[in-house]
C-alpha atoms as a PDB file:
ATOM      1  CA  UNK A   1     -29.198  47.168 -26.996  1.00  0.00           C
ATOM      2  CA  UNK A   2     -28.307  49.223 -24.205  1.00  0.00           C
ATOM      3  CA  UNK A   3     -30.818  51.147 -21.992  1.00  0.00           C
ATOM      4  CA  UNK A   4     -30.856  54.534 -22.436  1.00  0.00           C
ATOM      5  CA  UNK A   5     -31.716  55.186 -19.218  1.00  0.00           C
ATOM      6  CA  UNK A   6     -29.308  53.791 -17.905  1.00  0.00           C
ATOM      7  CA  UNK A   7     -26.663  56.762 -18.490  1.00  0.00           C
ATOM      8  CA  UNK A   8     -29.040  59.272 -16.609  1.00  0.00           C
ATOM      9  CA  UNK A   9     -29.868  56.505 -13.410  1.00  0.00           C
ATOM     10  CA  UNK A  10     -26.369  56.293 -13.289  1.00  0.00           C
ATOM     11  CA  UNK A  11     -25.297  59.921 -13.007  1.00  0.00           C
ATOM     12  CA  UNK A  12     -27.861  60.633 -10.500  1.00  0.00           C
ATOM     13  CA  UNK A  13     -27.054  57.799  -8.298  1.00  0.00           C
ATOM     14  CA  UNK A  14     -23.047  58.737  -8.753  1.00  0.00           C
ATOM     15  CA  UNK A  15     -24.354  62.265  -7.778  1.00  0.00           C
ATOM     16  CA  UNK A  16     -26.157  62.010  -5.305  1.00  0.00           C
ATOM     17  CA  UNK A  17     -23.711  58.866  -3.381  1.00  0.00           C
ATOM     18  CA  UNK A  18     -20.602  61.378  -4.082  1.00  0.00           C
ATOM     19  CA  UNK A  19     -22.986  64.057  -1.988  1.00  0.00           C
ATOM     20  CA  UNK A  20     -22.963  61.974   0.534  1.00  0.00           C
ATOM     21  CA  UNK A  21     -19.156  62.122   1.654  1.00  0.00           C
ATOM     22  CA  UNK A  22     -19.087  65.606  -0.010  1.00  0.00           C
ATOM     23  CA  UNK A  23     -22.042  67.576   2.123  1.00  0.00           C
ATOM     24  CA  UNK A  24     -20.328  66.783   5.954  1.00  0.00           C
ATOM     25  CA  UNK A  25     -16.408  66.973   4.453  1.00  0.00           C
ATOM     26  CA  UNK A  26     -17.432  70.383   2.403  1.00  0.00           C
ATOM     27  CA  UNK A  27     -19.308  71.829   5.452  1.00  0.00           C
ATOM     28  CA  UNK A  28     -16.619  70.576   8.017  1.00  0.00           C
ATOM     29  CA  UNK A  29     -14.202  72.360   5.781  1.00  0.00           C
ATOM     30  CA  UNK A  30     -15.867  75.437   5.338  1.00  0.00           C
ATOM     31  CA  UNK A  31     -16.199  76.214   9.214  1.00  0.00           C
ATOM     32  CA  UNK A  32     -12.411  75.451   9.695  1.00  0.00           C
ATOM     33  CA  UNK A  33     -11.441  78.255   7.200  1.00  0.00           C
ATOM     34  CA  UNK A  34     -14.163  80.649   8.509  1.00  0.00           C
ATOM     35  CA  UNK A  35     -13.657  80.050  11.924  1.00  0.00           C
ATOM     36  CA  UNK A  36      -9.812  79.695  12.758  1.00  0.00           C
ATOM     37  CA  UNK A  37      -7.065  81.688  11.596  1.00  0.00           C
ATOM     38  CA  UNK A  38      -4.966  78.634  11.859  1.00  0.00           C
ATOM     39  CA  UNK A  39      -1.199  78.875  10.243  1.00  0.00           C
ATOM     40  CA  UNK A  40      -2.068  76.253   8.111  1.00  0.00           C
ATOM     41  CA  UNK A  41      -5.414  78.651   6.404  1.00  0.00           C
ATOM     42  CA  UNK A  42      -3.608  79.086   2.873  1.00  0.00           C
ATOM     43  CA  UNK A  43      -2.016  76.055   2.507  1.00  0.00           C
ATOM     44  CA  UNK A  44      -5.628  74.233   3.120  1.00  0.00           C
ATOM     45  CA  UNK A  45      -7.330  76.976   1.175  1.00  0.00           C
ATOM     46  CA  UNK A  46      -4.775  76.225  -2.233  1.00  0.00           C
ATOM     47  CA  UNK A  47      -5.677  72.349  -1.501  1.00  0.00           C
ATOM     48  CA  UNK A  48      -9.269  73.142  -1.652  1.00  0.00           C
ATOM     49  CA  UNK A  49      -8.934  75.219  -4.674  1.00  0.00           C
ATOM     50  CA  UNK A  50      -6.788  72.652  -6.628  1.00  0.00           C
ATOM     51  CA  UNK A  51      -8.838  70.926  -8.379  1.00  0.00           C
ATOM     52  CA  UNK A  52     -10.844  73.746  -9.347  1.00  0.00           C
ATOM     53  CA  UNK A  53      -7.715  74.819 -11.552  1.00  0.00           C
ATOM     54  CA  UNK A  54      -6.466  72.167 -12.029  1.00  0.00           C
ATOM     55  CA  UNK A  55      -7.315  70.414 -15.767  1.00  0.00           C
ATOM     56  CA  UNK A  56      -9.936  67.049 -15.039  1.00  0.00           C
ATOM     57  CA  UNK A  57      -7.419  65.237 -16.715  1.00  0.00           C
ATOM     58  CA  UNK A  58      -4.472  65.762 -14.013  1.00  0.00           C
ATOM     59  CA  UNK A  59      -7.075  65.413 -11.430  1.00  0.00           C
ATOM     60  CA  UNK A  60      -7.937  61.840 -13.048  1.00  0.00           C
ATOM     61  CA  UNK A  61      -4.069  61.054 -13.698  1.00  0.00           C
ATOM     62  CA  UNK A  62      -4.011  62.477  -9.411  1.00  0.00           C
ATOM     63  CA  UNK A  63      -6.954  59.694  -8.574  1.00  0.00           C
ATOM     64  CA  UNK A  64      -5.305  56.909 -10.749  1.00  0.00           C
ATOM     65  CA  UNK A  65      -1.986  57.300  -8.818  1.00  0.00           C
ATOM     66  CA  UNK A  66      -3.747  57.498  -5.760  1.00  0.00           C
ATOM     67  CA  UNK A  67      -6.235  54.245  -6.393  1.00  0.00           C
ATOM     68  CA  UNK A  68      -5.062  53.276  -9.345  1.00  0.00           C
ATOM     69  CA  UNK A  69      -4.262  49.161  -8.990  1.00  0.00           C
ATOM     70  CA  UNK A  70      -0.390  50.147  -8.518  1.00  0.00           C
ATOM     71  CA  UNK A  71      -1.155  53.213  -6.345  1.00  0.00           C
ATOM     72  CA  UNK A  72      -0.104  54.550  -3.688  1.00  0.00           C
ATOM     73  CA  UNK A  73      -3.323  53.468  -1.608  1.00  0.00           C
ATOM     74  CA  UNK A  74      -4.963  50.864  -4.523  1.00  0.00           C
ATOM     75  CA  UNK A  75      -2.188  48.631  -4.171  1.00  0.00           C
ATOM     76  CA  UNK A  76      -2.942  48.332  -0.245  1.00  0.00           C
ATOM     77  CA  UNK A  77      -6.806  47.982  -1.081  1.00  0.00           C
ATOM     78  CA  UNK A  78      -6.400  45.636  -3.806  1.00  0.00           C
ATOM     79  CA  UNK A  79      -4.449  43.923  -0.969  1.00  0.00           C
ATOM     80  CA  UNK A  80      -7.933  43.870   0.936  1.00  0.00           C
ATOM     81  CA  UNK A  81     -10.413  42.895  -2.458  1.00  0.00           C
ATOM     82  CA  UNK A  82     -11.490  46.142  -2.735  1.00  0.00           C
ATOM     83  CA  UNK A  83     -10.603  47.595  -6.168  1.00  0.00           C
ATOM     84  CA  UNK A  84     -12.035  51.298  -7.011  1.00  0.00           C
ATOM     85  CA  UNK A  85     -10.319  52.034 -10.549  1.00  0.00           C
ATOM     86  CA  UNK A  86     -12.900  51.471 -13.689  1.00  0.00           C
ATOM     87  CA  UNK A  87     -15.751  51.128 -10.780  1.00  0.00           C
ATOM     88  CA  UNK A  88     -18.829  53.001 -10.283  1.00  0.00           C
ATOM     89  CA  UNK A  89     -17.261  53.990  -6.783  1.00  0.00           C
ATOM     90  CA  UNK A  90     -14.256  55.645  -9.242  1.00  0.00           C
ATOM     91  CA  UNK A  91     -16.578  57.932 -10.599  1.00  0.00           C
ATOM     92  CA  UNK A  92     -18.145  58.722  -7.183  1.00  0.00           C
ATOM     93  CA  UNK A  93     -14.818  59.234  -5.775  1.00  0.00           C
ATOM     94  CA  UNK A  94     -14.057  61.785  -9.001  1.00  0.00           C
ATOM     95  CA  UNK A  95     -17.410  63.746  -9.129  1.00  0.00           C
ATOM     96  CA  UNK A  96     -16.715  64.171  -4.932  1.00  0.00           C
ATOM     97  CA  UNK A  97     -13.418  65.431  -5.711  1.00  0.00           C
ATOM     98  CA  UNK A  98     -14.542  68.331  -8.272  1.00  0.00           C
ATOM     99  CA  UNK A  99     -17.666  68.944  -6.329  1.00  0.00           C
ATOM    100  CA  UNK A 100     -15.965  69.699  -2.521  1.00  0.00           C
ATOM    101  CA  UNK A 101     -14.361  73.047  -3.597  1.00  0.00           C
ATOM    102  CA  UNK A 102     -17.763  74.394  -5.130  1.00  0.00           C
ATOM    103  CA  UNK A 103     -19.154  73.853  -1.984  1.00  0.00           C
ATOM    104  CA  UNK A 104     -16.551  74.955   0.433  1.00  0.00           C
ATOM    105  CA  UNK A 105     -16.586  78.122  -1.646  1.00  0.00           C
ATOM    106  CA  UNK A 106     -19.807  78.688  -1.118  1.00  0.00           C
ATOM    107  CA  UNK A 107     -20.777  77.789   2.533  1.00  0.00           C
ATOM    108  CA  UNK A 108     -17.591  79.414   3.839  1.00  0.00           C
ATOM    109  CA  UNK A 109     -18.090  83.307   3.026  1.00  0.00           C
ATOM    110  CA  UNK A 110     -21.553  82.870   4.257  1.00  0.00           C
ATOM    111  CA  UNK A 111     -19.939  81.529   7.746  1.00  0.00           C
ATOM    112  CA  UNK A 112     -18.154  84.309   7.788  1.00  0.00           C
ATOM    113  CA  UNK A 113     -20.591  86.747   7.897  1.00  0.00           C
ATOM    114  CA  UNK A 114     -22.254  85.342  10.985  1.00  0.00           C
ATOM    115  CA  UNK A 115     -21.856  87.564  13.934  1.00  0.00           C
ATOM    116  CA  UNK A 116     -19.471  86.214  16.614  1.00  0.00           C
ATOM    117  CA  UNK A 117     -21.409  87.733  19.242  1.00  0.00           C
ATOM    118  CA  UNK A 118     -24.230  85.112  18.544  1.00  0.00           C
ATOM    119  CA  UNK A 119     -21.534  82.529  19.256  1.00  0.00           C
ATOM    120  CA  UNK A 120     -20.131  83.917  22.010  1.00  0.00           C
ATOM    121  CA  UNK A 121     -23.981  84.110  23.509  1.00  0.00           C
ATOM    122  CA  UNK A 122     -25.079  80.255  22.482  1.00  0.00           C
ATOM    123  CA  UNK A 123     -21.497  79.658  24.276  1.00  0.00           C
ATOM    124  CA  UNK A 124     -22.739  81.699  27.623  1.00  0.00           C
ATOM    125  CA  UNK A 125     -26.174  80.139  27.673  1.00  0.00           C
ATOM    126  CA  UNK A 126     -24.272  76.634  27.929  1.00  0.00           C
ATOM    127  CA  UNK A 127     -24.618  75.366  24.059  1.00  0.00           C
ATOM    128  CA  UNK A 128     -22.129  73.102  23.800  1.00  0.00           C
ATOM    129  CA  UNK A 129     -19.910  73.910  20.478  1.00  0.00           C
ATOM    130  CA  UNK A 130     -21.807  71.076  18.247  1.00  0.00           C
ATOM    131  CA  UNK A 131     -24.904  72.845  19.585  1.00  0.00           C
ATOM    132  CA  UNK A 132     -23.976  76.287  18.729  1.00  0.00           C
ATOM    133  CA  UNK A 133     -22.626  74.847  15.329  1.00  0.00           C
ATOM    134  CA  UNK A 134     -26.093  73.726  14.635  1.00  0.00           C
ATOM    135  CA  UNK A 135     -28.415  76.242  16.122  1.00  0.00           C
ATOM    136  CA  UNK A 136     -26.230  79.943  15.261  1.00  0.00           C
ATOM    137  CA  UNK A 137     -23.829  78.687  12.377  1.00  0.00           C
ATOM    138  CA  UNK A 138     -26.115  77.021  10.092  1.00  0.00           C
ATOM    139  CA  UNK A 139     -28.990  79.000  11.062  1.00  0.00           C
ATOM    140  CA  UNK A 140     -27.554  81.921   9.939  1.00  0.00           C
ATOM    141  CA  UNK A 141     -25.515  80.735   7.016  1.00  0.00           C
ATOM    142  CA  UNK A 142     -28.071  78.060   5.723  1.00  0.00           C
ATOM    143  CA  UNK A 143     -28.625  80.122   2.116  1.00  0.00           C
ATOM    144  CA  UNK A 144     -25.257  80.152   1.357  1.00  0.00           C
ATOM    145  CA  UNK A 145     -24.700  76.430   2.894  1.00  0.00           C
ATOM    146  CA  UNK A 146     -27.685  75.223   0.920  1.00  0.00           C
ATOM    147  CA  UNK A 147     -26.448  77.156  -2.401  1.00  0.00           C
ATOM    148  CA  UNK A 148     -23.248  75.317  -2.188  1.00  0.00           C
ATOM    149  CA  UNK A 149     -24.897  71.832  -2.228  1.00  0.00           C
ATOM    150  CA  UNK A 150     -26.930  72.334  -5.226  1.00  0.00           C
ATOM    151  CA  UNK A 151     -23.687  73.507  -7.287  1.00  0.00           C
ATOM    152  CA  UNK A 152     -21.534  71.278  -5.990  1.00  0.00           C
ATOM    153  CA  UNK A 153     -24.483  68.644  -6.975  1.00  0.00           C
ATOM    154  CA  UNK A 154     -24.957  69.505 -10.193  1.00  0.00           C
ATOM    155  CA  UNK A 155     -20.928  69.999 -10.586  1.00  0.00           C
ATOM    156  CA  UNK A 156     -20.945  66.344  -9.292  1.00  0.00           C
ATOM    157  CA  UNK A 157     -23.595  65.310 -12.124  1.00  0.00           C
ATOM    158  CA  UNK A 158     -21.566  66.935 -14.820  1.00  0.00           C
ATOM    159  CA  UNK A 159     -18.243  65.672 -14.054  1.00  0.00           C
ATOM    160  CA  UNK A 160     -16.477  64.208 -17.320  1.00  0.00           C
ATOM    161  CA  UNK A 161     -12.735  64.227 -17.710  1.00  0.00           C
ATOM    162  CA  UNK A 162     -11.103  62.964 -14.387  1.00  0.00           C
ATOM    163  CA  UNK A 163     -14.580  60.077 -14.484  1.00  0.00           C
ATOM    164  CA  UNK A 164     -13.348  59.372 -17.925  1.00  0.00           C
ATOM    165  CA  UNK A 165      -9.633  58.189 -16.607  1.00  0.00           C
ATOM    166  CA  UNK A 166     -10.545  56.900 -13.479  1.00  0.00           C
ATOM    167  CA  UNK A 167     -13.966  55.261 -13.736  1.00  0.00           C
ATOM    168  CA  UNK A 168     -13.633  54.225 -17.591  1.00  0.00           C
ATOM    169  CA  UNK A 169     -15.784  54.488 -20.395  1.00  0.00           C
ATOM    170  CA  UNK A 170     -17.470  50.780 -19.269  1.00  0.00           C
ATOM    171  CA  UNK A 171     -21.169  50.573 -21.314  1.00  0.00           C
ATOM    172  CA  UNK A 172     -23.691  49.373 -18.509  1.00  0.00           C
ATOM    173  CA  UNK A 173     -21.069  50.319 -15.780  1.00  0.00           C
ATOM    174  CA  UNK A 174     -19.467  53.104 -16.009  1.00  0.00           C
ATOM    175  CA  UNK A 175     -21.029  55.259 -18.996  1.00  0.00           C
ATOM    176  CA  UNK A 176     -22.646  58.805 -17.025  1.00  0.00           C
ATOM    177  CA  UNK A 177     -23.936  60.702 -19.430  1.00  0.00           C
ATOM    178  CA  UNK A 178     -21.122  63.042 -19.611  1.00  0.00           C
ATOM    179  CA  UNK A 179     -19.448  59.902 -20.587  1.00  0.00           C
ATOM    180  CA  UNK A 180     -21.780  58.772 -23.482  1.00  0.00           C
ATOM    181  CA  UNK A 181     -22.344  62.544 -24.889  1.00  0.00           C
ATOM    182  CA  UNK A 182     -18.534  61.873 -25.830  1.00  0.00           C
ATOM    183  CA  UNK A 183     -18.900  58.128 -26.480  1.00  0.00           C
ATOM    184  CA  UNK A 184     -21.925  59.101 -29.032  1.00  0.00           C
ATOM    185  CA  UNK A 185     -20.369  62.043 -30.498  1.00  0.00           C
ATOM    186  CA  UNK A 186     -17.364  60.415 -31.082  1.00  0.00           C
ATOM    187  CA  UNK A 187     -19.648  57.354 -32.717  1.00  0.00           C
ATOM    188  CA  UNK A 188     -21.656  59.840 -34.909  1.00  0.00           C
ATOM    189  CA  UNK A 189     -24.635  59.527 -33.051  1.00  0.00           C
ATOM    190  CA  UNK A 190     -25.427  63.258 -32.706  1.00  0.00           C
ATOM    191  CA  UNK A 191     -29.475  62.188 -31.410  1.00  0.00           C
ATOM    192  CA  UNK A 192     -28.009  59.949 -29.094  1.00  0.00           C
ATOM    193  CA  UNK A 193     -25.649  62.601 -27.482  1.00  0.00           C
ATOM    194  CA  UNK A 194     -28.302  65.461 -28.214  1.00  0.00           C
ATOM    195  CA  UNK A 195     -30.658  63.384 -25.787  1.00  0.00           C
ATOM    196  CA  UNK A 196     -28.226  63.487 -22.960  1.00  0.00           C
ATOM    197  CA  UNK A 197     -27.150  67.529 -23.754  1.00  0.00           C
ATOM    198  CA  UNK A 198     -30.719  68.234 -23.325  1.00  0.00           C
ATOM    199  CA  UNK A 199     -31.010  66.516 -20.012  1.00  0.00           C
ATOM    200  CA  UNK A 200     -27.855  68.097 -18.553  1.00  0.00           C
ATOM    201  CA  UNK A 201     -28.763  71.522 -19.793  1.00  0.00           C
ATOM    202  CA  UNK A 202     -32.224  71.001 -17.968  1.00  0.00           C
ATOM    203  CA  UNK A 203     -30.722  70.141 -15.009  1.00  0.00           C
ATOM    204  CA  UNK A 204     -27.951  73.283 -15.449  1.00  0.00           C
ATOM    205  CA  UNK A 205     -30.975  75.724 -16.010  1.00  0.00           C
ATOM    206  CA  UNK A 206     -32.648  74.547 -12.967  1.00  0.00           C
ATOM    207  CA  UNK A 207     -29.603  74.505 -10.696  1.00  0.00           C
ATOM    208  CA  UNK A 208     -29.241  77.687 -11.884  1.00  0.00           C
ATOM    209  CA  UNK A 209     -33.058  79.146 -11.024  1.00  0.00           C
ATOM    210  CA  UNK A 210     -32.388  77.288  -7.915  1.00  0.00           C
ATOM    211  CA  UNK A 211     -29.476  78.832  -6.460  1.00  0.00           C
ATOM    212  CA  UNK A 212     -30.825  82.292  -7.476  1.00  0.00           C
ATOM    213  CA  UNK A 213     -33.833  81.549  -5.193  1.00  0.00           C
ATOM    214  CA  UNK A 214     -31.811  80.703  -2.324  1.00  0.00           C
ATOM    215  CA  UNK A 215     -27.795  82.624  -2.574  1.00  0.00           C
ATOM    216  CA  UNK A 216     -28.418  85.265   0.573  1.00  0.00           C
ATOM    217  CA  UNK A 217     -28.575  88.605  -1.061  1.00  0.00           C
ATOM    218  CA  UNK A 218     -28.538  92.226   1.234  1.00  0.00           C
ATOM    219  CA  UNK A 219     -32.061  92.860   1.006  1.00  0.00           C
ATOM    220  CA  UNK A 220     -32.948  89.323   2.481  1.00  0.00           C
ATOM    221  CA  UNK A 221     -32.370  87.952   5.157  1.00  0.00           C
ATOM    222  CA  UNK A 222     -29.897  84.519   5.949  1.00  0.00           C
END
């Protein structure tokens, strides 16, 4: 019998390793759009947005063209042993995609609202620019920053329809528990899927409480 654990381990860990590549990448991204008016601005901003709009199923069919064993860059990494498609590392690599534009979203209107006179300061006392990334940027920014990594977290945790294309429905392997809410449903095993609803929902409410405690409002301070 399978664990029943092992649904919940494995959404966490999926989580939390997709945060991983997400966190820099989202916060990287975020300071590009808030701090250049590059000509390239919209045409980045509509690839952030994408697959915020876009169904999780295209994104999926998107990540099994990509990686998929035939494509475009699987067939050169099946070339090297490494296969991603009906992985773990496939659902990492889906729950990443979904989760960057909730957290660009976030950190970058908070970016915006720190003064450029503070940067042009840190710049005049001899910060160099990773310095005055670090110590004005983030410093001032850090609620909205920090509000965008627990959405984009718990967007991460809850991903289900690109996962279920890319990463497989693979008991012991693959199965997240957005995964096996379907798989039990779908099996008539409403307890089973209840269990996992429950945890999910816990983990929304939270997020939720969470981000209240910590989005930058006018009456407090960044």
């Amino acid at each position: 019998m399978e664990d029943p654990f092992f649904p919940v381990f494995l959404s966490l860990r999926v989580a939390l390793t997709a945060m991983v590549f997400v966190v820099p990448a989202g916060i990287a991204l975020a300071w590009l759009q808030a701090s250049r008016a590059h000509r390239f601005r919209g045409f980045v901003d509509g690839l952030i947005l994408l697959p915020m709009v876009l169904p999780p199923s295209v994104i999926g069919f998107f990540l099994v063209w990509l990686f998929g064993r035939r494509g475009l860059f699987g067939h050169a990494l099946n070339g090297l042993g490494v296969r991603l498609i009906f992985t773990p590392w496939a659902a990492v690599l889906a729950s990443a995609t979904v989760a960057l534009p909730v957290l660009v979203k976030a950190a970058q209107p908070a970016m915006e609202t720190v003064p450029r006179e503070l940067l042009v300061i840190g710049r005049s006392l001899g910060l160099a620019p990773v310095e005055v990334f670090f110590r004005v940027v983030l410093r001032g920014a850090w609620r909205g920053v920090a509000t965008g990594i627990v959405l984009a977290f718990v967007r991460a945790i809850g991903e289900f329809g690109a996962t279920l294309m890319f990463a497989g429905n693979i008991p012991g392997r693959t199965n997240t528990m957005t995964i096996e809410i379907w798989s039990a449903y779908q099996g008539g095993d409403e307890s089973r899927a209840l269990s996992y609803v429950v945890v999910l929902t816990a983990l929304g409410l939270a997020t939720v409480f969470l981000s209240a405690r910590i989005a930058p409002s006018p009456s407090r301070p960044r």
